[in-house]
N, C-alpha and C. Protein backbone atom coordinates (compact mmCIF):
# COMPACT_ATOMS: atom_id res chain seq x y z
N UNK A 1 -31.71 75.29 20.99
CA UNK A 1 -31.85 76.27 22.05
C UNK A 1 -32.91 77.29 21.66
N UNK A 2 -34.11 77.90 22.31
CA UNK A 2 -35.10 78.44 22.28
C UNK A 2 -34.27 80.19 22.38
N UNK A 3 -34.40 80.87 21.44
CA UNK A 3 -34.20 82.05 21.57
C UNK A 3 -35.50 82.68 21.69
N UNK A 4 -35.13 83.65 23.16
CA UNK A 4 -35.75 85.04 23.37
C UNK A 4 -36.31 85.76 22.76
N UNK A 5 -37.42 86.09 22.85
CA UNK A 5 -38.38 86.91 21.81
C UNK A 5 -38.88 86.23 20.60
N UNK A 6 -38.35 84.87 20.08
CA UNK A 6 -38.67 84.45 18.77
C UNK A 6 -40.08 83.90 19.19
N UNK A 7 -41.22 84.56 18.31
CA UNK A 7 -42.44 83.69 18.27
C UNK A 7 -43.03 82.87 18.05
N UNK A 8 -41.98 82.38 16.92
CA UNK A 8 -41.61 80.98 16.05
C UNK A 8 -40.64 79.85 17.10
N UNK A 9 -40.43 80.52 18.33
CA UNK A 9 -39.67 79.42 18.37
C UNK A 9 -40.72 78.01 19.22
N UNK A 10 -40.01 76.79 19.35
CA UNK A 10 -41.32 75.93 20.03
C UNK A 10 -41.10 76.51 21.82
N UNK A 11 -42.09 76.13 22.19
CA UNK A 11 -42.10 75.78 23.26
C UNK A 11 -41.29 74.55 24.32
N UNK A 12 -40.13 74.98 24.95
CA UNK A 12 -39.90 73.47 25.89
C UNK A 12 -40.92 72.66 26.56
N UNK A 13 -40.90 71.51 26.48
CA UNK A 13 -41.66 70.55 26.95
C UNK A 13 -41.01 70.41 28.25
N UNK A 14 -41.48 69.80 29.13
CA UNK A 14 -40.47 68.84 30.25
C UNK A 14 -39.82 67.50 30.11
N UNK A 15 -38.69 67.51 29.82
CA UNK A 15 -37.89 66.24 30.04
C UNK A 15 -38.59 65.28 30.84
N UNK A 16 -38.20 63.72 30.45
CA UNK A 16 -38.93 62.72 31.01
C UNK A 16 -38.87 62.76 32.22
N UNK A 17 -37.48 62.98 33.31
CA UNK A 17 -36.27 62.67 34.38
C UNK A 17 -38.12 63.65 35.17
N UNK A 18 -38.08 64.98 34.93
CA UNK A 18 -38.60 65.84 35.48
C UNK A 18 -40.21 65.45 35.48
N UNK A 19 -40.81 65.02 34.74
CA UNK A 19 -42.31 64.59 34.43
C UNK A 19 -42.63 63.54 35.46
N UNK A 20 -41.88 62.52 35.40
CA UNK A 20 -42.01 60.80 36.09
C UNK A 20 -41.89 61.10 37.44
N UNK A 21 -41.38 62.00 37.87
CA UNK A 21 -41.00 62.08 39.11
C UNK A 21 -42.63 62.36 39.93
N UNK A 22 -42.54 62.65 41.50
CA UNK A 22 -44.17 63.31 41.72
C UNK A 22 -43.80 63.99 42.60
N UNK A 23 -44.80 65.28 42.61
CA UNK A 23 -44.67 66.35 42.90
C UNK A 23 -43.52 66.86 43.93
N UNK A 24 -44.04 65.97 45.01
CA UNK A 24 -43.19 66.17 46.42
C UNK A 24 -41.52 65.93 45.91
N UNK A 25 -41.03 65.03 45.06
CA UNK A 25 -39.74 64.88 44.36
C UNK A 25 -39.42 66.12 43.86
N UNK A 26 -40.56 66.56 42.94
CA UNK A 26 -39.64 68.08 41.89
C UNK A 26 -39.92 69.40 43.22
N UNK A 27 -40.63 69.19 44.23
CA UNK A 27 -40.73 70.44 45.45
C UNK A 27 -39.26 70.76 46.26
N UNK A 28 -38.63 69.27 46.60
CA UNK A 28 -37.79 68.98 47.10
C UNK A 28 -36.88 69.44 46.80
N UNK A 29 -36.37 68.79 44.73
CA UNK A 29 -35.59 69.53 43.98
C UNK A 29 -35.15 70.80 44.07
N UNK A 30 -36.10 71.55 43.65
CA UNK A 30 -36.49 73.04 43.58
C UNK A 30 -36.04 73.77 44.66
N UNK A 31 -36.44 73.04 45.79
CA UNK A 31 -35.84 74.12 47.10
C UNK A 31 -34.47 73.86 47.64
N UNK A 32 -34.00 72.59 47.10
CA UNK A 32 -32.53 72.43 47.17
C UNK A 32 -31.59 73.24 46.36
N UNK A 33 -32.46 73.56 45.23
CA UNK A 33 -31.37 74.74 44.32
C UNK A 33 -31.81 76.20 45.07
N UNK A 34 -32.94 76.58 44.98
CA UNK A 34 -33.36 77.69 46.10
C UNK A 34 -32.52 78.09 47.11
N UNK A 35 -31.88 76.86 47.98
CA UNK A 35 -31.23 76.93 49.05
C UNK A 35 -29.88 77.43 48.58
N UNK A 36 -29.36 77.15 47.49
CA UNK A 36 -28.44 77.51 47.00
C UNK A 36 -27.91 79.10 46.58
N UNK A 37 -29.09 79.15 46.09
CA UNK A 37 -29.00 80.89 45.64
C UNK A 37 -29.39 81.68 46.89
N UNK A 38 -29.95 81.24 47.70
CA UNK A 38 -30.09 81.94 48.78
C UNK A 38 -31.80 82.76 49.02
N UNK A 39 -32.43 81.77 48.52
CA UNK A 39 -33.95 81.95 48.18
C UNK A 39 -34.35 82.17 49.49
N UNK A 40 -35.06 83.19 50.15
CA UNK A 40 -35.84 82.75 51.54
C UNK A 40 -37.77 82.82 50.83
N UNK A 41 -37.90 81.70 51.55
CA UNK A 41 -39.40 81.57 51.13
C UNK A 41 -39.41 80.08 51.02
N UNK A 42 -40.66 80.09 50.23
CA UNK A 42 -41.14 78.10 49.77
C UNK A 42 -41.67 77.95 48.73
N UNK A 43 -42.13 76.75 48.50
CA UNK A 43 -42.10 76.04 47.10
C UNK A 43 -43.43 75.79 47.56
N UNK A 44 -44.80 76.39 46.63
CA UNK A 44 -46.11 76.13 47.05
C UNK A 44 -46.27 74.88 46.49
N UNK A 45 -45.70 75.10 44.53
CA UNK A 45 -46.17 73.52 43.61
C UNK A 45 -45.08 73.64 42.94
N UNK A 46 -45.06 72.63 42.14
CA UNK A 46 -43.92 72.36 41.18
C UNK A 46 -44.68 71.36 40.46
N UNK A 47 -45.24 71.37 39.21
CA UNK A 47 -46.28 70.66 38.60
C UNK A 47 -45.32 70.05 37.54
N UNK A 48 -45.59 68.36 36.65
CA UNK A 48 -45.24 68.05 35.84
C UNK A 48 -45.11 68.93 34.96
N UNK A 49 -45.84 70.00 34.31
CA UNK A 49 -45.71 70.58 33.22
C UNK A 49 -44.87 71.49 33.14
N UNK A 50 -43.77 71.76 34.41
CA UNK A 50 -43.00 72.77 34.04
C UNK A 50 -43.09 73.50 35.44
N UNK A 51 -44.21 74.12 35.56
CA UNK A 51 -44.86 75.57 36.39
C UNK A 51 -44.02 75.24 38.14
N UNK A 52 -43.66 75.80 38.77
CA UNK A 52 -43.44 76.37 39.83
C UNK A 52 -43.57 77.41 40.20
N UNK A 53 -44.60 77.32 41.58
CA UNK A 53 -44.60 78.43 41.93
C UNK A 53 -44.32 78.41 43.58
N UNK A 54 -43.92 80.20 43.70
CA UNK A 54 -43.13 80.24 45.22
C UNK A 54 -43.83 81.23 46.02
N UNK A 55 -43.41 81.09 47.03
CA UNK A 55 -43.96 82.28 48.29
C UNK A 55 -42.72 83.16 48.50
N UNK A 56 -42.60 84.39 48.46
CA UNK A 56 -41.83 84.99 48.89
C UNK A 56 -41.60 85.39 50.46
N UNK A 57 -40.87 84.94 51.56
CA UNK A 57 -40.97 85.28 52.80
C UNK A 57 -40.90 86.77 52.88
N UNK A 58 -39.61 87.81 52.27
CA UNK A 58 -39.77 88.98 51.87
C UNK A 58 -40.41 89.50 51.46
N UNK A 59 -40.69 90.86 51.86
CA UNK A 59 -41.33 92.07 50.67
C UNK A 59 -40.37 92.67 50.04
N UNK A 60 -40.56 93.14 48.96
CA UNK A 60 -39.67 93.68 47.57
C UNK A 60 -40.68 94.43 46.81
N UNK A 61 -40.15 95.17 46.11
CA UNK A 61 -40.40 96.42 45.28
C UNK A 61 -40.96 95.31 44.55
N UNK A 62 -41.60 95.77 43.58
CA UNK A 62 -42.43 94.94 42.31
C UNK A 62 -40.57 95.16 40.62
N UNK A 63 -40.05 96.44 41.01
CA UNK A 63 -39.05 96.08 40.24
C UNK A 63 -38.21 95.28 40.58
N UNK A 64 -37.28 95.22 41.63
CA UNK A 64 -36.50 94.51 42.28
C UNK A 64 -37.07 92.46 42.20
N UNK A 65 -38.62 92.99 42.65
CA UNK A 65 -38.95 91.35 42.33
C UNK A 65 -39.28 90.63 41.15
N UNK A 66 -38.95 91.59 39.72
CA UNK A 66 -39.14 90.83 38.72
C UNK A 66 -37.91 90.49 38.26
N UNK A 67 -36.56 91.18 38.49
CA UNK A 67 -35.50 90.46 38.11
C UNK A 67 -35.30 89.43 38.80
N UNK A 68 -35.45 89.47 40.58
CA UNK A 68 -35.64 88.20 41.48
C UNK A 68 -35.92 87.09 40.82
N UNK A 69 -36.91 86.84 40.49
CA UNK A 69 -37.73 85.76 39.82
C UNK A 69 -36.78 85.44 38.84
N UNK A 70 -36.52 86.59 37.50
CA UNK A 70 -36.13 85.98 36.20
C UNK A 70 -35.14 85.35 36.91
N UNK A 71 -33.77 85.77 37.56
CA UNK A 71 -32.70 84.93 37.99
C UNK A 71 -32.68 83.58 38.58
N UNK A 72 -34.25 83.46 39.88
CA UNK A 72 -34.05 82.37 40.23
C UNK A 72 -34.14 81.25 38.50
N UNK A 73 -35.17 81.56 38.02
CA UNK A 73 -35.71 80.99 36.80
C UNK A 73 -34.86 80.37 35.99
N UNK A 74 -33.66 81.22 35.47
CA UNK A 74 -32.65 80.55 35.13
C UNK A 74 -32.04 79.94 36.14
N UNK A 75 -31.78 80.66 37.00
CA UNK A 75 -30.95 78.83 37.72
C UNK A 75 -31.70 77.88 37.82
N UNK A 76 -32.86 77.93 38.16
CA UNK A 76 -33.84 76.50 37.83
C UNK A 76 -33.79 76.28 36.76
N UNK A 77 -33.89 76.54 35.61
CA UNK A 77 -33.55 75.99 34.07
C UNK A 77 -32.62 75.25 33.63
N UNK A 78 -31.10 75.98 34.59
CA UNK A 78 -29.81 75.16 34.50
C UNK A 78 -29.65 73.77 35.31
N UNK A 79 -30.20 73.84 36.39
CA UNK A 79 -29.81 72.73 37.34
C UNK A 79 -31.17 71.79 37.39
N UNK A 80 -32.35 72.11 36.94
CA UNK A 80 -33.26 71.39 37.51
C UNK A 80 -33.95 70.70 35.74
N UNK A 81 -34.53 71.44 34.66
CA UNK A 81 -35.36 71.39 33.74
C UNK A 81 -35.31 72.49 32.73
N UNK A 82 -35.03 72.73 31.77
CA UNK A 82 -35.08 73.84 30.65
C UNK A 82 -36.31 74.10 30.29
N UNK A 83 -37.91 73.44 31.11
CA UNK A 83 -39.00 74.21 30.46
C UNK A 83 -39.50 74.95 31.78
N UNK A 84 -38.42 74.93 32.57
CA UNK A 84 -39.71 75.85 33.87
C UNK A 84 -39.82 77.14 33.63
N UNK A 85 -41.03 77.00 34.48
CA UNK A 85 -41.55 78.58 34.37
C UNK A 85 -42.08 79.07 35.90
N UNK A 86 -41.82 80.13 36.88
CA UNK A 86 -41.72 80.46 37.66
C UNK A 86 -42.98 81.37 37.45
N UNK A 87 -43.54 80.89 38.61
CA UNK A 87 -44.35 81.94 39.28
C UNK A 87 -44.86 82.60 40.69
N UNK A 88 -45.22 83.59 41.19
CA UNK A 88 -45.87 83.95 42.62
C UNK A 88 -46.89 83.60 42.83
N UNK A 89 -46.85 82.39 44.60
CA UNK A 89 -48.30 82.48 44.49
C UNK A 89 -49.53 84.14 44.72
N UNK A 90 -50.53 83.81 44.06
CA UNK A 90 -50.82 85.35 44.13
C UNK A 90 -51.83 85.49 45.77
N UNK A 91 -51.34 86.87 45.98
CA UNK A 91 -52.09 87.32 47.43
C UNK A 91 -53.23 87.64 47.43
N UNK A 92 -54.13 87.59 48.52
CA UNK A 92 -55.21 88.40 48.77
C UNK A 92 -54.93 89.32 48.69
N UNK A 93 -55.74 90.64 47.91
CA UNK A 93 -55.56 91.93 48.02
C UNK A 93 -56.18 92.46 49.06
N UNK A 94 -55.23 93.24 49.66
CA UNK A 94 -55.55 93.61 51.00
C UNK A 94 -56.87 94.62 50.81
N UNK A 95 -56.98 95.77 49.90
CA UNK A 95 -57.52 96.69 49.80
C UNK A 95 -58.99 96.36 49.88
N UNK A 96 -59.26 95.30 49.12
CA UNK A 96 -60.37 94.75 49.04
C UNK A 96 -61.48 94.46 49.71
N UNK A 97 -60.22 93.75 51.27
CA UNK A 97 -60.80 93.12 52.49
C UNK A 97 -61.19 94.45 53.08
N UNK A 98 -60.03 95.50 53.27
CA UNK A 98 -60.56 96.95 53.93
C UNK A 98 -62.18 97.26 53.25
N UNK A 99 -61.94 97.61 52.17
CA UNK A 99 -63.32 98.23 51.77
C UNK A 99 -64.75 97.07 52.11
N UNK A 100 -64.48 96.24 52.80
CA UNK A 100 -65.61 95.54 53.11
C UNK A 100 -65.93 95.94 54.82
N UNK A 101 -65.10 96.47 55.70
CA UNK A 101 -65.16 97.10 56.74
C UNK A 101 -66.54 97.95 56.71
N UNK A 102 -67.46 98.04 57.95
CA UNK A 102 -68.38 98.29 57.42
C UNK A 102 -69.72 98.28 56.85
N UNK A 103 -69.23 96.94 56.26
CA UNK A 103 -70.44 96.42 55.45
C UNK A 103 -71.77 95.93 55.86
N UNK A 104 -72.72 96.00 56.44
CA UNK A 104 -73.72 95.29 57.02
C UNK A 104 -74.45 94.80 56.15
N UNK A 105 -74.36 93.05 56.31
CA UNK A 105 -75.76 92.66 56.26
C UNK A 105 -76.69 92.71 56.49
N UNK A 106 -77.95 92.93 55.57
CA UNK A 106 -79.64 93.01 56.22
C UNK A 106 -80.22 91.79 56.19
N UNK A 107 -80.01 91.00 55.31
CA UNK A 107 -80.70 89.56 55.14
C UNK A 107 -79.90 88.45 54.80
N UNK A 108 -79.47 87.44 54.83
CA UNK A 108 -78.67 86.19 54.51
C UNK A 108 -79.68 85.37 53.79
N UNK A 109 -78.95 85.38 52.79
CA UNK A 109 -79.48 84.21 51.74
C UNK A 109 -79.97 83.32 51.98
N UNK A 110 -81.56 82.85 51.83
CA UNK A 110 -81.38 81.28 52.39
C UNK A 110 -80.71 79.93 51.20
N UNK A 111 -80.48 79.07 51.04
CA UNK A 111 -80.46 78.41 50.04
C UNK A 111 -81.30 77.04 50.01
């Protein structure tokens, strides 16, 4: 068993059951335990190596949504694979798009 914080400890691999399978199989998985805990949102990927990542249909505090995550994480660890690792897909930053408001082009590139 991989203890917490140890830097020494290895890394989980993915079990064979979880690897062999393809993608659309471990998406499926994933949102069947999701459904369980009461996940609202979706399953963008779920890659052989472990990684899943989700869309949140909700907005949430950035505190509130990091325990979110750790919890789903372990229940995916228990029911699905002991090497996953959860992630958000990440957003456009809105702020970004604003500060381009504005902007005029004078010339377009030719290529």
């Amino acid at each position: 068993m991989v203890q917490i914080g140890d830097p020494w400890a290895d890394v989980p691999q993915p079990g064979p059951y979880w690897a062999a399978e393809d993608s659309a199989w471990r998406a499926a998985r994933v949102q069947e335990v999701l459904a369980l805990v009461g996940f609202e949102g979706s399953v963008v990927a779920a890659t052989q190596h472990g990684l899943v990542v989700l869309d949140i249909a909700k907005e949430m505090a950035p505190n509130e949504r990091g325990t979110y995550l750790m919890d789903i994480e372990m229940e995916l660890k228990r029911c699905c694979d002991p090497s996953i690792l959860v992630e958000l897909r990440p957003r456009v930053d809105l702020n970004a798009l604003r500060n381009l408001r504005g902007v005029e082009v004078k010339q377009w590139r030719q290529e």
